[in-house]
N, C-alpha and C. Protein backbone atom coordinates (compact mmCIF):
# COMPACT_ATOMS: atom_id res chain seq x y z
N UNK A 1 180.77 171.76 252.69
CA UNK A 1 180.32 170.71 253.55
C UNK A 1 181.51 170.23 254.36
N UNK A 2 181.27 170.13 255.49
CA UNK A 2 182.27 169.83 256.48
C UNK A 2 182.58 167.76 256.19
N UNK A 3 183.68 167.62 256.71
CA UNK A 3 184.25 166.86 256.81
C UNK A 3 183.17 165.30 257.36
N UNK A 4 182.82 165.99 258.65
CA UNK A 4 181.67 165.06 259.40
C UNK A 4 180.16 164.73 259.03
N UNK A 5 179.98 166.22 258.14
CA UNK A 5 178.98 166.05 257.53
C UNK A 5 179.01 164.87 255.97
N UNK A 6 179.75 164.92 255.61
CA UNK A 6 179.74 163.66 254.57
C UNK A 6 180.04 162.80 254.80
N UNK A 7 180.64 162.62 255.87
CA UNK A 7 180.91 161.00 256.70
C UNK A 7 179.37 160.24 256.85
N UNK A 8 178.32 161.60 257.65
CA UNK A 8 176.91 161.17 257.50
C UNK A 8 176.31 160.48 256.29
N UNK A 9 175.65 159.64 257.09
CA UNK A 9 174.64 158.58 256.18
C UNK A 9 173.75 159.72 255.44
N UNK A 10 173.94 159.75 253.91
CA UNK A 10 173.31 160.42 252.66
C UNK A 10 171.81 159.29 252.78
N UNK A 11 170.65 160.15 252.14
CA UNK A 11 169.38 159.09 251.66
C UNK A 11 169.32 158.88 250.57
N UNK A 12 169.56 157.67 250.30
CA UNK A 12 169.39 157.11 248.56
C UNK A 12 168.79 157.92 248.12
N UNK A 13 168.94 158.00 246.39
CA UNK A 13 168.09 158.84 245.77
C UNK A 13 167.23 157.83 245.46
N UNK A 14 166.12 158.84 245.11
CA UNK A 14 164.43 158.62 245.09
C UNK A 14 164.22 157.13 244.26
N UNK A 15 164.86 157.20 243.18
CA UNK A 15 164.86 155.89 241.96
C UNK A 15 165.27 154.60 242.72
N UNK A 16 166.16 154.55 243.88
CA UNK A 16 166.64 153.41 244.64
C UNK A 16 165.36 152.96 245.47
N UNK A 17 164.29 153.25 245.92
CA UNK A 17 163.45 152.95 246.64
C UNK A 17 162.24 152.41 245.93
N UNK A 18 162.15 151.20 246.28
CA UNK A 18 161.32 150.36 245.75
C UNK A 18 160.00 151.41 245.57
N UNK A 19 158.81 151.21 244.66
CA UNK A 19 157.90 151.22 244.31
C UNK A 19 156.97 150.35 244.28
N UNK A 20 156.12 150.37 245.29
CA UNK A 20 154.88 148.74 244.96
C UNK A 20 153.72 149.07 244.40
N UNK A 21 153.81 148.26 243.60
CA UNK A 21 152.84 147.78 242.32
C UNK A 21 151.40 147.97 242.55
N UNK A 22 150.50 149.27 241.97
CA UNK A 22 149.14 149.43 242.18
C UNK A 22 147.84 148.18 242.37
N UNK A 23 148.77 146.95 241.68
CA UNK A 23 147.64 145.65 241.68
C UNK A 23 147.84 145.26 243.24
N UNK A 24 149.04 145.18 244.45
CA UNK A 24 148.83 144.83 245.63
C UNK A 24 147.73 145.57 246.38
N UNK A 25 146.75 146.53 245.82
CA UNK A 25 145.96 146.99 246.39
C UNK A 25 144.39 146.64 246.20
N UNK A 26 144.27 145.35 245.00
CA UNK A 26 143.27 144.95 244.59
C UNK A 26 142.34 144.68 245.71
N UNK A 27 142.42 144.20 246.61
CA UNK A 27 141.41 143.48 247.68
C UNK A 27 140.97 144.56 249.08
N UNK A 28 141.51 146.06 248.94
CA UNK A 28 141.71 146.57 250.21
C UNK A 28 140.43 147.66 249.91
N UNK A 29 139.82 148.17 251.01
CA UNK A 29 139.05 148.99 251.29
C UNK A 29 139.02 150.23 250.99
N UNK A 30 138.24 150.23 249.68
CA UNK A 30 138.48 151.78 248.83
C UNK A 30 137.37 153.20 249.49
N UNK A 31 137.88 153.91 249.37
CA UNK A 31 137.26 155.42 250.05
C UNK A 31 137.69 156.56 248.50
N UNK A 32 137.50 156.64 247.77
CA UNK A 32 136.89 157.66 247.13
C UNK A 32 136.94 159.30 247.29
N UNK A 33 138.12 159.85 246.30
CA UNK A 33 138.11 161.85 246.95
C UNK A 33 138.43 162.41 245.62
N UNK A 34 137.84 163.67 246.14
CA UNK A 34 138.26 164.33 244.73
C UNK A 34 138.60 165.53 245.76
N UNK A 35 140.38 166.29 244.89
CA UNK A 35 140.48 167.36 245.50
C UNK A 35 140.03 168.62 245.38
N UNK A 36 139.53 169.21 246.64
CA UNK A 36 138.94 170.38 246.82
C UNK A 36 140.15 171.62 247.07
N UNK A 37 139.51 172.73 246.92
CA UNK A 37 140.19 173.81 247.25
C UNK A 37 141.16 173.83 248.41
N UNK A 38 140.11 173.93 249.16
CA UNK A 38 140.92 173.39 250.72
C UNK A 38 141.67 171.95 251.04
N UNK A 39 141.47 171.56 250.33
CA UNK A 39 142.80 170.37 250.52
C UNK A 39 144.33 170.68 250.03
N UNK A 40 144.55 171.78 249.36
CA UNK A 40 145.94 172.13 248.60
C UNK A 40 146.31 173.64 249.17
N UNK A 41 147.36 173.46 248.68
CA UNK A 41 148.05 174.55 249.14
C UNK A 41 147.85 175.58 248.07
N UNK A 42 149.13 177.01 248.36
CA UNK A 42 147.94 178.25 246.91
C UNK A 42 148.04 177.40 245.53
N UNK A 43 149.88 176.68 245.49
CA UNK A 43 149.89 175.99 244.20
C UNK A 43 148.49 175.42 243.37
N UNK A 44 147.84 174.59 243.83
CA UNK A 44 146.92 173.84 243.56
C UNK A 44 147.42 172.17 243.96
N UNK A 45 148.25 172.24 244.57
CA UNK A 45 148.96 171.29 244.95
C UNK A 45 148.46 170.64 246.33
N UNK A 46 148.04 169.15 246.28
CA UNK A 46 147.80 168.32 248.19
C UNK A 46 148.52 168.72 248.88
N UNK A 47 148.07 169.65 249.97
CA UNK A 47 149.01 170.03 251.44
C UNK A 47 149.35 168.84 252.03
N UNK A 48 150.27 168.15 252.33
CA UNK A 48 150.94 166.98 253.22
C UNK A 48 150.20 166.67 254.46
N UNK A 49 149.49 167.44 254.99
CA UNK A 49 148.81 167.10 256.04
C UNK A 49 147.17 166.79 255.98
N UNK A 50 146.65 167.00 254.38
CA UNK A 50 145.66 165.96 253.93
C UNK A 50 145.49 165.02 253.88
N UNK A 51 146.67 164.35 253.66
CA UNK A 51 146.32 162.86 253.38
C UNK A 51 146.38 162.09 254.46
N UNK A 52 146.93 162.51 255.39
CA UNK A 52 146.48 162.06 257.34
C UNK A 52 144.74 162.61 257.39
N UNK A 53 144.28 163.08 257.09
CA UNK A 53 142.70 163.34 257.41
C UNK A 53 142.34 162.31 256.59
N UNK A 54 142.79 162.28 255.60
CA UNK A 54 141.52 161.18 254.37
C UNK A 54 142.37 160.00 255.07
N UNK A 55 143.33 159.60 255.53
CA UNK A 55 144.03 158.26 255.85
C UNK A 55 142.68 157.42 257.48
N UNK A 56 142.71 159.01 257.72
CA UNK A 56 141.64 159.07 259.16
C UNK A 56 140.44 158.16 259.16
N UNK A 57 139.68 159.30 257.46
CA UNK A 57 138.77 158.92 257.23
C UNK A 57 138.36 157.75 256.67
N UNK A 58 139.40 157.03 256.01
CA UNK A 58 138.81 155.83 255.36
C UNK A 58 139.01 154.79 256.25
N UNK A 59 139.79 155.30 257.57
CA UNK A 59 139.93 154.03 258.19
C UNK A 59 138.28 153.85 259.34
N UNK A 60 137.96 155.13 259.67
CA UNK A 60 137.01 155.37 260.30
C UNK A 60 135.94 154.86 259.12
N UNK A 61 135.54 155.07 258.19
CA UNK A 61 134.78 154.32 257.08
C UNK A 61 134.86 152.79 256.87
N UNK A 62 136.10 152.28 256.86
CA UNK A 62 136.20 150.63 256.65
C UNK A 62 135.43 149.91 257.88
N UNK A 63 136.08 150.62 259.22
CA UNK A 63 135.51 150.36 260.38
C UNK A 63 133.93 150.17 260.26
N UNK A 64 133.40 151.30 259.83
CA UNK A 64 131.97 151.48 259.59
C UNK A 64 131.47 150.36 258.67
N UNK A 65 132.23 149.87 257.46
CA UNK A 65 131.50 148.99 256.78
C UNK A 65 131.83 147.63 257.44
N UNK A 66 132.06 147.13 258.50
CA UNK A 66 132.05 145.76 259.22
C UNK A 66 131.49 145.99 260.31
N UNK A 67 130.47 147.20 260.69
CA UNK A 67 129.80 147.35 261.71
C UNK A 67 130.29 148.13 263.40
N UNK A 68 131.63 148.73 262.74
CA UNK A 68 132.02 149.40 264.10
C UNK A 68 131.77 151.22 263.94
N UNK A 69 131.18 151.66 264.56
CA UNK A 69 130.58 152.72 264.49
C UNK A 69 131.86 153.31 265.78
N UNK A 70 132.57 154.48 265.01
CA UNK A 70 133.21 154.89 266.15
C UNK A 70 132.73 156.04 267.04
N UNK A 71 131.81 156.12 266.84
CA UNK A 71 130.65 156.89 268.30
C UNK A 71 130.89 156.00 268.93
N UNK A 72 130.16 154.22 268.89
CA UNK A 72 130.01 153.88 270.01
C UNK A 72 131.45 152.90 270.57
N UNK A 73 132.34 152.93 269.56
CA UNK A 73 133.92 152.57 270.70
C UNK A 73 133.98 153.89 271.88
N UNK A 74 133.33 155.37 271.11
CA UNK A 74 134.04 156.21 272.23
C UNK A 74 133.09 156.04 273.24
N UNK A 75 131.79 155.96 273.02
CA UNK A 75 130.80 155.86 274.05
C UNK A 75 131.30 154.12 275.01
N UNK A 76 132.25 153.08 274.73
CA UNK A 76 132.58 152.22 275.05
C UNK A 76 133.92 153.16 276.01
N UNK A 77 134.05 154.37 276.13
CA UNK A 77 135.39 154.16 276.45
C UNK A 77 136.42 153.83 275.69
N UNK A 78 136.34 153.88 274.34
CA UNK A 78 138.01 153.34 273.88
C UNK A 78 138.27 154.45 272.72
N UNK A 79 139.10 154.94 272.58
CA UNK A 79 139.35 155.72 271.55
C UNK A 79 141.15 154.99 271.02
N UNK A 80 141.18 155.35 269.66
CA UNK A 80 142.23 154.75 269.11
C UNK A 80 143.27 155.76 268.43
N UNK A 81 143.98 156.50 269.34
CA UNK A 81 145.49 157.45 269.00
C UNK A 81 146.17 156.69 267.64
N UNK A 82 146.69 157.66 267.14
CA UNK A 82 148.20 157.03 266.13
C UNK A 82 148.99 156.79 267.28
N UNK A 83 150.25 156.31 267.19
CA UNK A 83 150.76 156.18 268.10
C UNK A 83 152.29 155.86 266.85
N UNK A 84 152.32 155.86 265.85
CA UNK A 84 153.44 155.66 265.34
C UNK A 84 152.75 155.54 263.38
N UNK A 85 153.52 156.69 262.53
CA UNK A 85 152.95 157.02 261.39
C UNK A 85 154.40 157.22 260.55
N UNK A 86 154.02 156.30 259.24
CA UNK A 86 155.32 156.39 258.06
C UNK A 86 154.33 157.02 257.07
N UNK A 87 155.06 157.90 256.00
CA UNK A 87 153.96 158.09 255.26
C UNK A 87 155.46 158.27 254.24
N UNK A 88 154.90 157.89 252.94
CA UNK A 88 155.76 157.91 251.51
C UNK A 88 155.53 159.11 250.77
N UNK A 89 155.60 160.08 250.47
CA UNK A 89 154.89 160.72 249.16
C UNK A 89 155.06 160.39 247.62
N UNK A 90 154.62 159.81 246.45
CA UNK A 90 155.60 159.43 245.20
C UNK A 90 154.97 160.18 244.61
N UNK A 91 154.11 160.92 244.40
CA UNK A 91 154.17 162.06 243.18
C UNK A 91 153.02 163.18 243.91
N UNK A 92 152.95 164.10 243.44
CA UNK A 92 152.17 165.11 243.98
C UNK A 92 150.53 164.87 243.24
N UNK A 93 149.40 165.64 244.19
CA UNK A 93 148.23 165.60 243.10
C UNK A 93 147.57 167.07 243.07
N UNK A 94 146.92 167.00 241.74
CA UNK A 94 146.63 168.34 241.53
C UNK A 94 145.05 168.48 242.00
N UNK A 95 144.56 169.67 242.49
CA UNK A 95 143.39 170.24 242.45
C UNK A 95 142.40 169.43 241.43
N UNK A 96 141.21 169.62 241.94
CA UNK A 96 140.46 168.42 240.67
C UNK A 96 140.60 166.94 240.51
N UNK A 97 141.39 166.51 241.30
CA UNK A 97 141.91 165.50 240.79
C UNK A 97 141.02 164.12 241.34
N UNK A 98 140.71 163.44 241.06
CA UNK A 98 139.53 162.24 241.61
C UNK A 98 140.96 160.75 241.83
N UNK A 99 140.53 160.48 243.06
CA UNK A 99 141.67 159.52 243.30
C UNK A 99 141.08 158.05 244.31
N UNK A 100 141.58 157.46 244.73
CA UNK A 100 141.03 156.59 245.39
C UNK A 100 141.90 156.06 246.99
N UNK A 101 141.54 156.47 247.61
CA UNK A 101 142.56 155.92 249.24
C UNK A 101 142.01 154.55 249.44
N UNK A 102 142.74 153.84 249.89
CA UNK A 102 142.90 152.42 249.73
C UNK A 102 143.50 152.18 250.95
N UNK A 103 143.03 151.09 252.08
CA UNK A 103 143.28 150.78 252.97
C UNK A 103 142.89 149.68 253.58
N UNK A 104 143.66 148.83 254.74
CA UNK A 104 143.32 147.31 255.03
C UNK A 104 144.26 147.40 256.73
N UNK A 105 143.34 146.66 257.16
CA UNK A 105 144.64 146.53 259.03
C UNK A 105 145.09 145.53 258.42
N UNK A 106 146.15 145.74 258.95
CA UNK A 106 147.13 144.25 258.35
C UNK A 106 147.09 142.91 259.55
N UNK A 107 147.29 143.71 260.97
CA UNK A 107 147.56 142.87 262.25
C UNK A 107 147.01 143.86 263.26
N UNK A 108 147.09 142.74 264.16
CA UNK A 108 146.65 143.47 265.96
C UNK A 108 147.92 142.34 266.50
N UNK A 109 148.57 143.71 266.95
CA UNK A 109 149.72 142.70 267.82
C UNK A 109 149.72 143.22 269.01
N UNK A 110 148.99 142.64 270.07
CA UNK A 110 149.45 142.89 271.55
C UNK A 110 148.00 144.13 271.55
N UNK A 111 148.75 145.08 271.80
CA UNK A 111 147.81 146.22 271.97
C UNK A 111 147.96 147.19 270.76
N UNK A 112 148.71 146.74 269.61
CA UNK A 112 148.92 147.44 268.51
C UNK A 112 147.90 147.24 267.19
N UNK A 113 147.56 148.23 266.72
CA UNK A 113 146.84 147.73 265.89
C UNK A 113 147.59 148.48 264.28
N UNK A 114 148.01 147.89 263.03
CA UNK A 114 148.47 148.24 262.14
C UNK A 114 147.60 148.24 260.67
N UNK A 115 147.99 149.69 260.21
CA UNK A 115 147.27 149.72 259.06
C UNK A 115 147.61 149.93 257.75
N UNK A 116 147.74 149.61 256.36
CA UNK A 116 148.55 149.84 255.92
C UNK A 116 147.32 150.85 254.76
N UNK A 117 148.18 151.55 253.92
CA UNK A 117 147.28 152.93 252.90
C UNK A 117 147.92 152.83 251.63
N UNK A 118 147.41 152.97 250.56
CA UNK A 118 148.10 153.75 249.27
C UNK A 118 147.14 154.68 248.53
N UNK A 119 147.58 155.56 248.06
CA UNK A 119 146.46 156.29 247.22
C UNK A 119 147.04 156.34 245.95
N UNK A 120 145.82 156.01 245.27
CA UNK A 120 145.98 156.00 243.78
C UNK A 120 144.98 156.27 242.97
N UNK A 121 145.39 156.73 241.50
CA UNK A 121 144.16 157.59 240.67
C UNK A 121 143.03 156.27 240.49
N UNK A 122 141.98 156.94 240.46
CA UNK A 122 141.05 156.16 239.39
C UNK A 122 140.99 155.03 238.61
N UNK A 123 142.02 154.91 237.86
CA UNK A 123 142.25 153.69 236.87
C UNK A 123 143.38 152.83 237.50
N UNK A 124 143.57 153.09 239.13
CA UNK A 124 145.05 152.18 239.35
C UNK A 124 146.22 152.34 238.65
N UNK A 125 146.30 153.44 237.61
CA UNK A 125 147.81 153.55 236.99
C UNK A 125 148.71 154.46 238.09
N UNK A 126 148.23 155.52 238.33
CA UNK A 126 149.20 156.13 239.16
C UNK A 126 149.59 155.84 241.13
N UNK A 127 150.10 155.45 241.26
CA UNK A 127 149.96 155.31 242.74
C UNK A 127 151.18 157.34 243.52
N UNK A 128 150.27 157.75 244.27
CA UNK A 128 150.64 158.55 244.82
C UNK A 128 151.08 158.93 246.33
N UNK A 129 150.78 157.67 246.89
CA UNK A 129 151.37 158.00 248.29
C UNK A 129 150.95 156.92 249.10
N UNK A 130 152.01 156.00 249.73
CA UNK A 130 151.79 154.47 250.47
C UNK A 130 152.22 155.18 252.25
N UNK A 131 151.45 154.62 252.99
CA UNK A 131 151.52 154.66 254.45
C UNK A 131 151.23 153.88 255.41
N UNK A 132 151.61 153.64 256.18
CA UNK A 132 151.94 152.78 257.46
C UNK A 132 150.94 153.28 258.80
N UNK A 133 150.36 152.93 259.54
CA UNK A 133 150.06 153.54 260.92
C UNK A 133 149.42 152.53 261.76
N UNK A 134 150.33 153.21 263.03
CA UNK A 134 149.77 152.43 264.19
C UNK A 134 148.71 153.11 265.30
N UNK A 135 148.02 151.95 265.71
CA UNK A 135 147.17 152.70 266.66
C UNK A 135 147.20 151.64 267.86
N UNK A 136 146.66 152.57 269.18
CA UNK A 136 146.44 151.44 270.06
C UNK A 136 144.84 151.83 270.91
N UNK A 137 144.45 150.95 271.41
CA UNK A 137 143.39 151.11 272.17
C UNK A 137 143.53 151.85 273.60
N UNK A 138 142.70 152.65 274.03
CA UNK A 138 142.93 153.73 274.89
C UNK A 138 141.71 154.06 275.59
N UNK A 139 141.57 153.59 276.85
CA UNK A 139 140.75 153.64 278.01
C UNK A 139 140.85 155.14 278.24
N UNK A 140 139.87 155.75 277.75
CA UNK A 140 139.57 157.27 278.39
C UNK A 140 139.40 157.60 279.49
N UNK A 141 138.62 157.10 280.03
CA UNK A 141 138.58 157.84 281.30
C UNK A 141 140.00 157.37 282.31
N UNK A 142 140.58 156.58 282.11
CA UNK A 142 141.97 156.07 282.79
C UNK A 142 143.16 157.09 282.22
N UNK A 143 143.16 156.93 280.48
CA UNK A 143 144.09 157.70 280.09
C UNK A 143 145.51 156.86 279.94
N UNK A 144 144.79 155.17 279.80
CA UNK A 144 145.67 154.53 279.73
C UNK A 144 145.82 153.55 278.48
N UNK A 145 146.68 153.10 277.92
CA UNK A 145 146.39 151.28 277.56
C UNK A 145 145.70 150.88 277.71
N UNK A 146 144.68 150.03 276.53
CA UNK A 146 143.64 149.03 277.25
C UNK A 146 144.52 147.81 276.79
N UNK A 147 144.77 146.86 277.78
CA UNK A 147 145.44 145.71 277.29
C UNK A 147 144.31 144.77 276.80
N UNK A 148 143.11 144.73 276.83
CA UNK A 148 142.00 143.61 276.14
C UNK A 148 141.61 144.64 275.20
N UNK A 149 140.79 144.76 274.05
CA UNK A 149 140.33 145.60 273.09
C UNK A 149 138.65 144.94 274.16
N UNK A 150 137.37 146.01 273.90
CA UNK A 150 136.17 145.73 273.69
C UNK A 150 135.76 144.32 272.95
N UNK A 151 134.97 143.34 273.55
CA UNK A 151 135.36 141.77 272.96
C UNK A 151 134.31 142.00 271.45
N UNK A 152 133.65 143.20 271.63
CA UNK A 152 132.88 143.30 270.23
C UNK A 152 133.88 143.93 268.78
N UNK A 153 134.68 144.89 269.61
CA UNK A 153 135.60 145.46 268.58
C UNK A 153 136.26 144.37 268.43
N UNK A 154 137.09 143.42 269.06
CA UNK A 154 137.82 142.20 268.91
C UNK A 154 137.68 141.60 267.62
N UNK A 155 136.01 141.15 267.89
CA UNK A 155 135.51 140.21 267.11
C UNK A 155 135.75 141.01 265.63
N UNK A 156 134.79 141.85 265.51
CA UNK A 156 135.11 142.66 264.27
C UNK A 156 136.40 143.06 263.45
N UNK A 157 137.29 143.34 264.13
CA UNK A 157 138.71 143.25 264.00
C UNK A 157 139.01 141.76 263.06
N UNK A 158 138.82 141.11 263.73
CA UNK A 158 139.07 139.54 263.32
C UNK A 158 138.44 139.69 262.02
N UNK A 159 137.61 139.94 262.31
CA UNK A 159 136.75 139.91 260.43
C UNK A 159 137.34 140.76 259.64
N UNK A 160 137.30 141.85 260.03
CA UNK A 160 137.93 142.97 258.91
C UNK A 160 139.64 142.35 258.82
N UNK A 161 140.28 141.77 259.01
CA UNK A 161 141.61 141.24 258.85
C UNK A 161 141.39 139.62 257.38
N UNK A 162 139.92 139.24 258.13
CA UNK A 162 139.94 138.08 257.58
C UNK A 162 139.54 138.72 255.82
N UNK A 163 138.64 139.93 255.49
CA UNK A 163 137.99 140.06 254.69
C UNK A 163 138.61 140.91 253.92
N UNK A 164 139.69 141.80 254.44
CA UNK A 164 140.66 142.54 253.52
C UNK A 164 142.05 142.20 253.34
N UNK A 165 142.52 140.90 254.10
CA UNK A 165 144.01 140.92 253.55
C UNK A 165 143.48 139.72 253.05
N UNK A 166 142.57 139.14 252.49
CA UNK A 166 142.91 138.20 251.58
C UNK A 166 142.90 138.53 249.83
């Protein structure tokens, strides 16, 4: 290892990074999976780019249970990009495995909208993977920013904030 290279900022090891506690997820919007074939790699192991589809899906599901149907945001014109994604991994899951994705928007700031994720087994003992994502509202046919959200998505928004971060 070169000289400059250890001057570089090293990443803590794994044990230095906080761990949050499976009970901060008591109140948040559960979605339900069990892994399939096609979710893992040959190991029997979650491919990394699963848990962005189920992160997709439960958010597109929570949406659904406060009445926003995302057919009709797109039929509104608005579709909602990531636009900025952290994702943690803390332990791997196996094939078979029945787990629970867990999710809540935390805020709408400006034109941002933030969501936060953890997945964890069944009984809340194991937590396997916490994530972050942003989205923003997006005028299709412009291809731009919408700086107002739809005043119906608005409203709903407001509720789903009021009804899962408490």
């Amino acid at each position: 290892m070169s000289e400059e290279q250890a001057r570089q900022a090293q990443l803590p090891p794994t044990s230095a990074i906080d761990t949050p506690s499976t009970q901060e997820f008591e109140s948040w919007f559960e979605y339900p999976v069990r892994v399939q074939p096609h979710h893992t790699d040959y190991a029997g192991v979650v491919w990394h780019g699963t848990y962005l589809t189920w992160m997709e899906e439960a958010r597109v599901e929570c949406l659904r249970s406060i009445g926003i149907d995302f057919a009709d945001l797109v039929s509104l014109g608005c579709d909602l990009p990531v636009v900025e994604l952290s994702i943690r991994y803390h332990r791997s899951i196996q094939l078979g495995t029945a787990i629970i994705l867990k999710t809540r928007m935390t805020e709408v700031t400006g034109v941002r909208i933030n969501w936060d994720y953890g997945i964890v087994s069944n009984d809340g003992q194991e937590l396997y993977v916490t994530a972050k994502v942003t989205l923003v509202a997006l005028d299709r046919e412009r291809g731009k920013i919408m700086r107002r959200l739809p005043p119906t998505f608005q409203d709903a928004l407001t509720r789903i904030s009021t009804v899962h971060n408490n």
